[in-house]
N, C-alpha and C. Protein backbone atom coordinates (compact mmCIF):
# COMPACT_ATOMS: atom_id res chain seq x y z
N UNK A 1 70.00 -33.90 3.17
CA UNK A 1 70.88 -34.54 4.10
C UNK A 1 70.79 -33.84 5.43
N UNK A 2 71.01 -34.66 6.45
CA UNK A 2 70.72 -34.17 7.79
C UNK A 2 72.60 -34.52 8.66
N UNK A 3 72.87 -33.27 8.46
CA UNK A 3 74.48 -33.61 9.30
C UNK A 3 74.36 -33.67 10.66
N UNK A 4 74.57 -34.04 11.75
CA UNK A 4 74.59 -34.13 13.04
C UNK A 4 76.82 -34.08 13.54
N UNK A 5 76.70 -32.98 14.11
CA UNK A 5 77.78 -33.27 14.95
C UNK A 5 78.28 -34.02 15.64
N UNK A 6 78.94 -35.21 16.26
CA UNK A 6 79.13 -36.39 16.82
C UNK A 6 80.07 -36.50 17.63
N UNK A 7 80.38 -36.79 18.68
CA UNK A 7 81.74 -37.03 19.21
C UNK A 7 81.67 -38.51 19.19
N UNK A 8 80.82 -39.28 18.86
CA UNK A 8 80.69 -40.89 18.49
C UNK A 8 79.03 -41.07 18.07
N UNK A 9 79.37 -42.20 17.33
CA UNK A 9 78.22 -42.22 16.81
C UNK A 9 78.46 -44.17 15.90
N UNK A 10 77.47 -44.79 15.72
CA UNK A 10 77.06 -46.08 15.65
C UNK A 10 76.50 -46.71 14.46
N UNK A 11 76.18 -47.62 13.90
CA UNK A 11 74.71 -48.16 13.48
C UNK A 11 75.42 -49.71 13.14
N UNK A 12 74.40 -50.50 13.33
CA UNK A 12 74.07 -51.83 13.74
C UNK A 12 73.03 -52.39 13.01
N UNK A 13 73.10 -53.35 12.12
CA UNK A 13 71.75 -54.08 11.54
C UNK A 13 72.27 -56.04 12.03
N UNK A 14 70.99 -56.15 12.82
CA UNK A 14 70.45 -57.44 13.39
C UNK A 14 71.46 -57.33 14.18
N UNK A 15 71.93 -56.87 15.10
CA UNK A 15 72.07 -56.81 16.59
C UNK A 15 73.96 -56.68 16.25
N UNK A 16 74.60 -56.53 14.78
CA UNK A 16 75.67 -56.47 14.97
C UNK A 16 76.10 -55.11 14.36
N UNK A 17 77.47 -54.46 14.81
CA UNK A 17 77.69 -52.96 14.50
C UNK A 17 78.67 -52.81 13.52
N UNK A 18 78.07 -52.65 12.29
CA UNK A 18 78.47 -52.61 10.93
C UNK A 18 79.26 -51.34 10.26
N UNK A 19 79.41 -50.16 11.51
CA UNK A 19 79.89 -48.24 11.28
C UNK A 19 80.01 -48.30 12.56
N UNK A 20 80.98 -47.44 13.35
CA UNK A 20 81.06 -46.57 13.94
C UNK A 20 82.46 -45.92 13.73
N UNK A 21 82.15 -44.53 14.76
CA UNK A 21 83.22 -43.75 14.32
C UNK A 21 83.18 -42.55 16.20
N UNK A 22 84.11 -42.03 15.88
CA UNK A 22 84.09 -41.30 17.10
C UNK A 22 83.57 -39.63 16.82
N UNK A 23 84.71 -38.74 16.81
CA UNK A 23 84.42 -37.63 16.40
C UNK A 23 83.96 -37.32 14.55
N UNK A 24 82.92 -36.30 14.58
CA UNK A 24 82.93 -36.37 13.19
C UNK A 24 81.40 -35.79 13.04
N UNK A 25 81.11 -36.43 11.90
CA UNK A 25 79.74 -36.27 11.90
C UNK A 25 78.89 -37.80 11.32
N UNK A 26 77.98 -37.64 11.82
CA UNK A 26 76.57 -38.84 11.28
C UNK A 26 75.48 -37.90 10.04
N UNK A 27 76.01 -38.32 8.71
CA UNK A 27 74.95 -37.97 7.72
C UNK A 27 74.37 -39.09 7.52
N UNK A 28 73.03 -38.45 7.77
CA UNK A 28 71.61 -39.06 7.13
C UNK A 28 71.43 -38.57 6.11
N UNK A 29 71.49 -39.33 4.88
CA UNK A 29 71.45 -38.94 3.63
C UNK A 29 70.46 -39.54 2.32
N UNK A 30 69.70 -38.49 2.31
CA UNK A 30 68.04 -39.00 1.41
C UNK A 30 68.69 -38.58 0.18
N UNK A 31 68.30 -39.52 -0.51
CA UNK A 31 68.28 -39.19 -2.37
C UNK A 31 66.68 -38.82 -2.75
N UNK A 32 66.61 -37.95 -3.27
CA UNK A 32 65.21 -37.56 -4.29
C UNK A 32 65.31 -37.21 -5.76
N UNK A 33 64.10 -37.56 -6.32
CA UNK A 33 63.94 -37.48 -7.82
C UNK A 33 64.98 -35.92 -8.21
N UNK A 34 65.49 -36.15 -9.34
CA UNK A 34 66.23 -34.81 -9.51
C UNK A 34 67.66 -34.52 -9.21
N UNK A 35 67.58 -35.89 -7.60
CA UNK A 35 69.24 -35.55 -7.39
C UNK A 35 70.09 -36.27 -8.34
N UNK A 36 71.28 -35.58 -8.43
CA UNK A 36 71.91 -36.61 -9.32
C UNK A 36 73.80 -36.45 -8.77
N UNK A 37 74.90 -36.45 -9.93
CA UNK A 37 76.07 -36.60 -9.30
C UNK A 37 76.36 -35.27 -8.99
N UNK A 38 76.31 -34.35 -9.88
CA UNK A 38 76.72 -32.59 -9.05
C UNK A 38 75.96 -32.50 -7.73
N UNK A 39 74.94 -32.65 -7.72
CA UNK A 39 74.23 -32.75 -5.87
C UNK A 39 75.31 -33.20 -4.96
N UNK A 40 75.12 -34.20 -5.51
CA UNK A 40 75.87 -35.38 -4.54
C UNK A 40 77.53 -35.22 -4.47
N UNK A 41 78.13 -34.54 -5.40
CA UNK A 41 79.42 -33.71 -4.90
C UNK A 41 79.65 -32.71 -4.32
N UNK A 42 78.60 -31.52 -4.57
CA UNK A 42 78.18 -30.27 -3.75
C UNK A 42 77.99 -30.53 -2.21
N UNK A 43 77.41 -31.85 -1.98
CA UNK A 43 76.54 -31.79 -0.57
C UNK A 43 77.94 -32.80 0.29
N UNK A 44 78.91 -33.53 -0.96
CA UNK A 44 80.28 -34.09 -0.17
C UNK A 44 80.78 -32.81 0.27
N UNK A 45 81.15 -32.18 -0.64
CA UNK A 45 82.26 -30.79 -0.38
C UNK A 45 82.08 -29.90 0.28
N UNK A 46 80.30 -29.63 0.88
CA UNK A 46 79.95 -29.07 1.87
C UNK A 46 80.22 -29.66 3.08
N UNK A 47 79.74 -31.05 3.24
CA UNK A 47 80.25 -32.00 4.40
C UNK A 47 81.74 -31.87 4.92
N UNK A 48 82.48 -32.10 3.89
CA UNK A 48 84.22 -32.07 4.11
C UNK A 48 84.43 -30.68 4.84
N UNK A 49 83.95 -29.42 4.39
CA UNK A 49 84.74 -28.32 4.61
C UNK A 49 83.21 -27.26 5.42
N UNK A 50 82.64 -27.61 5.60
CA UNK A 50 81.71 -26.86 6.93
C UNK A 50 82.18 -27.05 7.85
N UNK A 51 82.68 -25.49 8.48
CA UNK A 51 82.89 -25.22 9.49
C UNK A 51 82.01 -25.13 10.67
N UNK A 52 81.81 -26.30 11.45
CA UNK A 52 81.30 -26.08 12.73
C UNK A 52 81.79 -26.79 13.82
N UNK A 53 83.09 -27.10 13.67
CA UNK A 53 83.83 -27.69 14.64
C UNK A 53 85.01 -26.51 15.84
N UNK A 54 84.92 -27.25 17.06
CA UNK A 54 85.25 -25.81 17.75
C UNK A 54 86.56 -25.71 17.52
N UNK A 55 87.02 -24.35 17.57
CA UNK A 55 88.67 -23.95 17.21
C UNK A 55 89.25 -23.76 19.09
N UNK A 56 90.81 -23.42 18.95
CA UNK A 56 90.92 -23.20 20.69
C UNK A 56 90.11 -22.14 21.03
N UNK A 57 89.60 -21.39 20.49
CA UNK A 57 88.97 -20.14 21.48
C UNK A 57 87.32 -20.91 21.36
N UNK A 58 86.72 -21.61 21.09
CA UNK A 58 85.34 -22.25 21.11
C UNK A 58 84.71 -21.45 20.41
N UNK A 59 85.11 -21.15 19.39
CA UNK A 59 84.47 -21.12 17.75
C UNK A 59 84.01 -22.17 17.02
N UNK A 60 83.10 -22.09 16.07
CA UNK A 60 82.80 -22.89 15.46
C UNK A 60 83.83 -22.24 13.95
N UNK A 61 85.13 -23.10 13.61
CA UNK A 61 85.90 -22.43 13.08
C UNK A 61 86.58 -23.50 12.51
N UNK A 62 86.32 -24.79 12.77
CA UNK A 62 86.84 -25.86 11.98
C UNK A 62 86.04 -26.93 11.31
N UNK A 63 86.91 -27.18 10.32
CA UNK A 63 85.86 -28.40 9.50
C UNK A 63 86.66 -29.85 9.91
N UNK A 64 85.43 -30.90 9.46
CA UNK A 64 85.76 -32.13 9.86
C UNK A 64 87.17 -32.62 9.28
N UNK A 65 87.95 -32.39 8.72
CA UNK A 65 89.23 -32.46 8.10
C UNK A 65 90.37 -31.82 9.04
N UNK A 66 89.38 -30.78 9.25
CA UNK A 66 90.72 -29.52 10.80
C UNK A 66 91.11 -30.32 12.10
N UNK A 67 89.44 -31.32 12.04
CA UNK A 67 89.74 -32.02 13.50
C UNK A 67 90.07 -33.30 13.49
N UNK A 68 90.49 -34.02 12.08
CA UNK A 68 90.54 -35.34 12.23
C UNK A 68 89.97 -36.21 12.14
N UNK A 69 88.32 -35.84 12.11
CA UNK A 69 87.09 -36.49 11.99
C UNK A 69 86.82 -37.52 10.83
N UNK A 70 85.70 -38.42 11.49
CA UNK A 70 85.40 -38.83 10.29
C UNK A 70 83.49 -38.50 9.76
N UNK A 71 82.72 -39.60 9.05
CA UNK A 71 81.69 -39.49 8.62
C UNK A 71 80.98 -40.81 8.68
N UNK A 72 80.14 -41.46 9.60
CA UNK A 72 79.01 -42.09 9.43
C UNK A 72 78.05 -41.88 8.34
N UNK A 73 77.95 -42.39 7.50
CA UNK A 73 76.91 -42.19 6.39
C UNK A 73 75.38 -43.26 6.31
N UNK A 74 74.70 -42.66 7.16
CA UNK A 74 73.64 -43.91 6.48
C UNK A 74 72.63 -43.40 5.89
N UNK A 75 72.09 -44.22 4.30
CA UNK A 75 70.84 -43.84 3.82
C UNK A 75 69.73 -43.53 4.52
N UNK A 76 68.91 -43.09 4.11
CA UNK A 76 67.50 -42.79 4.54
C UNK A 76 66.74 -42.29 3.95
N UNK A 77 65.91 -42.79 3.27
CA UNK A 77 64.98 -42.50 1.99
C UNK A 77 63.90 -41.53 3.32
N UNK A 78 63.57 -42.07 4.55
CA UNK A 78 62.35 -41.70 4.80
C UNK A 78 62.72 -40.09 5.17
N UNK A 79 63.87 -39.21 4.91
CA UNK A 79 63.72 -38.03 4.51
C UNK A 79 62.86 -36.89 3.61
N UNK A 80 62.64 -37.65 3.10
CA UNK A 80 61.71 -37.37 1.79
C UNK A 80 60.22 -38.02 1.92
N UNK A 81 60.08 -38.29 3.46
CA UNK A 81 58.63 -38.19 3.44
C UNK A 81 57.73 -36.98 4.13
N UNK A 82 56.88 -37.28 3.10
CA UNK A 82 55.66 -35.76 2.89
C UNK A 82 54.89 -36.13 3.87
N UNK A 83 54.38 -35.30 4.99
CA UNK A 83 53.55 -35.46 5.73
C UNK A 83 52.10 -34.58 5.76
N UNK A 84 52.52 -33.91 4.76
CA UNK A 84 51.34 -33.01 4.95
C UNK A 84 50.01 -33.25 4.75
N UNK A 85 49.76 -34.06 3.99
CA UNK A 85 48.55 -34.82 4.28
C UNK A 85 48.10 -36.12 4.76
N UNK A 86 47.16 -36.34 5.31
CA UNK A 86 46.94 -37.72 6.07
C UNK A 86 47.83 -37.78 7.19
N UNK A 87 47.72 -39.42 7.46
CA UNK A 87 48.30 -39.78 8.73
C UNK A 87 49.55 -40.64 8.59
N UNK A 88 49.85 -40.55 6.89
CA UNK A 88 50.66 -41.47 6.31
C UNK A 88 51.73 -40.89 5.76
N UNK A 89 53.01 -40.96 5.93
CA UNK A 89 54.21 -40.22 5.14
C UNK A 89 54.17 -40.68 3.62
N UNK A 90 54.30 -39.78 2.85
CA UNK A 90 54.24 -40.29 1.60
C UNK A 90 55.79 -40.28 0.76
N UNK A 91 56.14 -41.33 0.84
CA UNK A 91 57.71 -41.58 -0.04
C UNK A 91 57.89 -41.45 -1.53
N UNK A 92 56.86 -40.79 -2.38
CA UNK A 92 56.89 -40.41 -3.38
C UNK A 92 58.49 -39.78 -4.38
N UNK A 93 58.55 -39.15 -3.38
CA UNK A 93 59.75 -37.81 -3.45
C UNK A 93 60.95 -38.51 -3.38
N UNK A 94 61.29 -39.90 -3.08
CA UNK A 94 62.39 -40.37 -3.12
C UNK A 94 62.53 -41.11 -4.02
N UNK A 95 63.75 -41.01 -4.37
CA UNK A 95 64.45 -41.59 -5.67
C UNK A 95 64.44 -43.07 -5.80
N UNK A 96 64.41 -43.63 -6.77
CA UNK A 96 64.24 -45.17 -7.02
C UNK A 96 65.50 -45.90 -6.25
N UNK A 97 65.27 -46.92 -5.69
CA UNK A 97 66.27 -47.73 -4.75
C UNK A 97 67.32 -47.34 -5.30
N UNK A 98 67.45 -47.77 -6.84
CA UNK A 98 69.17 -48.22 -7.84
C UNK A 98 69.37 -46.68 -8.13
N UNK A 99 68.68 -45.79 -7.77
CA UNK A 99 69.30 -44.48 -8.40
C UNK A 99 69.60 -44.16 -6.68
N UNK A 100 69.14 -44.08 -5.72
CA UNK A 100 69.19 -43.86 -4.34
C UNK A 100 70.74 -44.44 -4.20
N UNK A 101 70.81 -45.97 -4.26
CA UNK A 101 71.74 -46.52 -4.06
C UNK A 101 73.14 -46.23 -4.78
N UNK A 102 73.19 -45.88 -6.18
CA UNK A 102 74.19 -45.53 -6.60
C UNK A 102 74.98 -44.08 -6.50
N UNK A 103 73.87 -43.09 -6.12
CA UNK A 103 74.48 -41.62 -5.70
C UNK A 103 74.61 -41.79 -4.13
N UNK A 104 74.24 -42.55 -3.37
CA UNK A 104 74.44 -42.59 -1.94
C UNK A 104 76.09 -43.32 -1.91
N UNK A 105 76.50 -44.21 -2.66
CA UNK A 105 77.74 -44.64 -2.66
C UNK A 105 78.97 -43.59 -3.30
N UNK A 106 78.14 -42.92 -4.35
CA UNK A 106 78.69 -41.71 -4.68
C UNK A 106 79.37 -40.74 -3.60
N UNK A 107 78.46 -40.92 -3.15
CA UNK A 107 78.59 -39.67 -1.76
C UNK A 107 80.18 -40.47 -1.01
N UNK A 108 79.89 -41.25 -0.43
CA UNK A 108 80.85 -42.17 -0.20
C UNK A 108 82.11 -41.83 -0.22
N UNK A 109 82.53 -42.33 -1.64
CA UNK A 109 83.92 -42.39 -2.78
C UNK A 109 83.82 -40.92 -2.82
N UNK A 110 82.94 -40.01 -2.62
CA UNK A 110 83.98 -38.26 -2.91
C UNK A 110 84.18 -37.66 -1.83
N UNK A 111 83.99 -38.33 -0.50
CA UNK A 111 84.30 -38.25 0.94
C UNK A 111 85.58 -38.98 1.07
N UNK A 112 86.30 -40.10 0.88
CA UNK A 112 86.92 -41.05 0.88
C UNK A 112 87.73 -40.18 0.37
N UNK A 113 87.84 -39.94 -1.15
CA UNK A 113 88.86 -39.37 -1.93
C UNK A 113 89.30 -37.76 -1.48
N UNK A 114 88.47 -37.28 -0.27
CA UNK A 114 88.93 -35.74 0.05
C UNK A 114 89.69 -36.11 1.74
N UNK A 115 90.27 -37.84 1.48
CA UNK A 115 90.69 -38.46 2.76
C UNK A 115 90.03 -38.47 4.04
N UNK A 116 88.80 -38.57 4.36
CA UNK A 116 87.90 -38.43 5.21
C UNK A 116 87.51 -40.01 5.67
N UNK A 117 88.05 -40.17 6.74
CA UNK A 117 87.63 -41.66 7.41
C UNK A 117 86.03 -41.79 6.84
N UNK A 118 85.27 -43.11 6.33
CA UNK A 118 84.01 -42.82 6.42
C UNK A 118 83.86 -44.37 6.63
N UNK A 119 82.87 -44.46 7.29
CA UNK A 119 81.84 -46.04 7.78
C UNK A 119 80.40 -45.81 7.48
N UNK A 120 79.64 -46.50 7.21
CA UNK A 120 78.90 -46.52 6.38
C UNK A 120 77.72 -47.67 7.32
N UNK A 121 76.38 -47.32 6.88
CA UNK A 121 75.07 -48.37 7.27
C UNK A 121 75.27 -49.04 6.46
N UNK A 122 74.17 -50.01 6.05
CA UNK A 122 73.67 -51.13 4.90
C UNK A 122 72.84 -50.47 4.30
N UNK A 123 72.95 -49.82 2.63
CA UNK A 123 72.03 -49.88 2.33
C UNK A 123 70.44 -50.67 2.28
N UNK A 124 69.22 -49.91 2.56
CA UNK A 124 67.94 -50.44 2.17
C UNK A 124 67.92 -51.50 3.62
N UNK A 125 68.92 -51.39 4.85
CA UNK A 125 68.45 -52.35 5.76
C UNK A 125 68.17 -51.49 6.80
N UNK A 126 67.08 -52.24 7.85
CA UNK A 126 67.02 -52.27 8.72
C UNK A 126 67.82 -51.73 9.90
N UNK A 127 68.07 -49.96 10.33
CA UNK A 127 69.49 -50.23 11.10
C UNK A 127 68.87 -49.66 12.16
N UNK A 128 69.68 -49.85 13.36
CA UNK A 128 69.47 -49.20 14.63
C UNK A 128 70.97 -48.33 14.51
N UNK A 129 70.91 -46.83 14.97
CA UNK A 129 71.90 -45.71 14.85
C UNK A 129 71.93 -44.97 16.06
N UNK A 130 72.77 -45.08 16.74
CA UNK A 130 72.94 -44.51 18.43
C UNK A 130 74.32 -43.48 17.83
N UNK A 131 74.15 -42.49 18.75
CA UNK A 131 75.08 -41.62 18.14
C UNK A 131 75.21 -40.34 20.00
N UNK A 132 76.05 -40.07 20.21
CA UNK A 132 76.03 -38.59 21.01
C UNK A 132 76.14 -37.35 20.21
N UNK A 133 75.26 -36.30 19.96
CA UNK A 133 75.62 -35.20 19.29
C UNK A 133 75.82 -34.44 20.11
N UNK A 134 77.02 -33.72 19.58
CA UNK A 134 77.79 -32.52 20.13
C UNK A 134 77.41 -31.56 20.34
N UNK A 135 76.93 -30.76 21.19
CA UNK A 135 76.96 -29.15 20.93
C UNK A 135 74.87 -28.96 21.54
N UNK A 136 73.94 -29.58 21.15
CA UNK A 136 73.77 -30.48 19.75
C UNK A 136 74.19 -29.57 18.77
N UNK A 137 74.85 -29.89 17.90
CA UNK A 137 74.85 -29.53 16.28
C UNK A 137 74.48 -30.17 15.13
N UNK A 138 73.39 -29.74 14.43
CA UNK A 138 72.34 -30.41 13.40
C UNK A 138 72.37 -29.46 12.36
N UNK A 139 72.18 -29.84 11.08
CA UNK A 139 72.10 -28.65 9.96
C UNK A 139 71.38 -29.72 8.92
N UNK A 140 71.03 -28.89 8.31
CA UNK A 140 70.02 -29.71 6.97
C UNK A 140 71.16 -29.24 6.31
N UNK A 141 71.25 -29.90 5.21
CA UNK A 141 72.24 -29.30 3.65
C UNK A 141 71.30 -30.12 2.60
N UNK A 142 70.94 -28.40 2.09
CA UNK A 142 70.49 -29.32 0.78
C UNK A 142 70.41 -28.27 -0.32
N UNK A 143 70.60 -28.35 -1.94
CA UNK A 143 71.40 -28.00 -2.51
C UNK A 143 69.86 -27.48 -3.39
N UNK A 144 69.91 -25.92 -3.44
CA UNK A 144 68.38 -25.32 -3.79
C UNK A 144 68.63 -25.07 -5.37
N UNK A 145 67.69 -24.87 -6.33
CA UNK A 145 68.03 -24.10 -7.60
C UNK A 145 68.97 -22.85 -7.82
N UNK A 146 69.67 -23.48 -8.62
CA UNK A 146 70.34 -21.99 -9.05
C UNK A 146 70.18 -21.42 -10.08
């Protein structure tokens, strides 16, 4: 998953705007072979409570819950493309649509339930995603062997 900091942020499929949100963050969120529902609660509960929102002294000292925020969520399988060989990304590494699709909604409902405004892309469509990032602030989260 790719978190981006936001003070607004968008997405739109066929010219109409289906998410937006103001402050918060925009996750881009790839499913791959392997992930399953503990991932996908680990990488909510990191989302909810990562601190990188500024406190009064301009710390990065609050989480999206401290400030009110919400969460743009849109899929994106093409996370999980391999570039290292050829001239072609290879989507191997991503999880089957119906397994993609059902832990990406996952993600969702355990954002929702930790009361976190969230708006959401179309799955598997087509979106255009305009967003301002903050700070910039960008972080990968992704959940290694333990």
């Amino acid at each position: 998953m790719v978190l981006q900091r936001v003070s607004e942020a968008s997405v739109s499929v066929a010219g109409e705007v289906v998410g937006e949100i103001g402050t918060g963050f925009l996750a881009l969120v790839g499913i791959g072979h392997g992930d399953d529902e503990a991932v996908v609660r680990w990488v909510a509960e990191k989302t909810a409570v990562l601190r990188v929102f500024e406190d009064d002294a301009g710390k990065m000292n609050r989480s999206v819950i401290d400030v009110g925020g919400s969460v743009l969520a849109v899929s994106q399988f093409t996370l999980y493309g391999d570039c290292r060989k050829g001239r072609r990304p290879a989507f191997t590494d991503a999880a089957p649509p119906e397994t993609a699709e059902r832990l990406y909604e996952l993600y969702v409902k355990e954002l929702k339930g930790q009361g976190i405004g969230v708006e959401t892309g179309v799955f598997a469509a087509d979106m255009k995603v305009a967003l301002v990032n903050d700070g910039p602030v960008t972080m990968l989260l992704e959940r290694g062997k333990e």
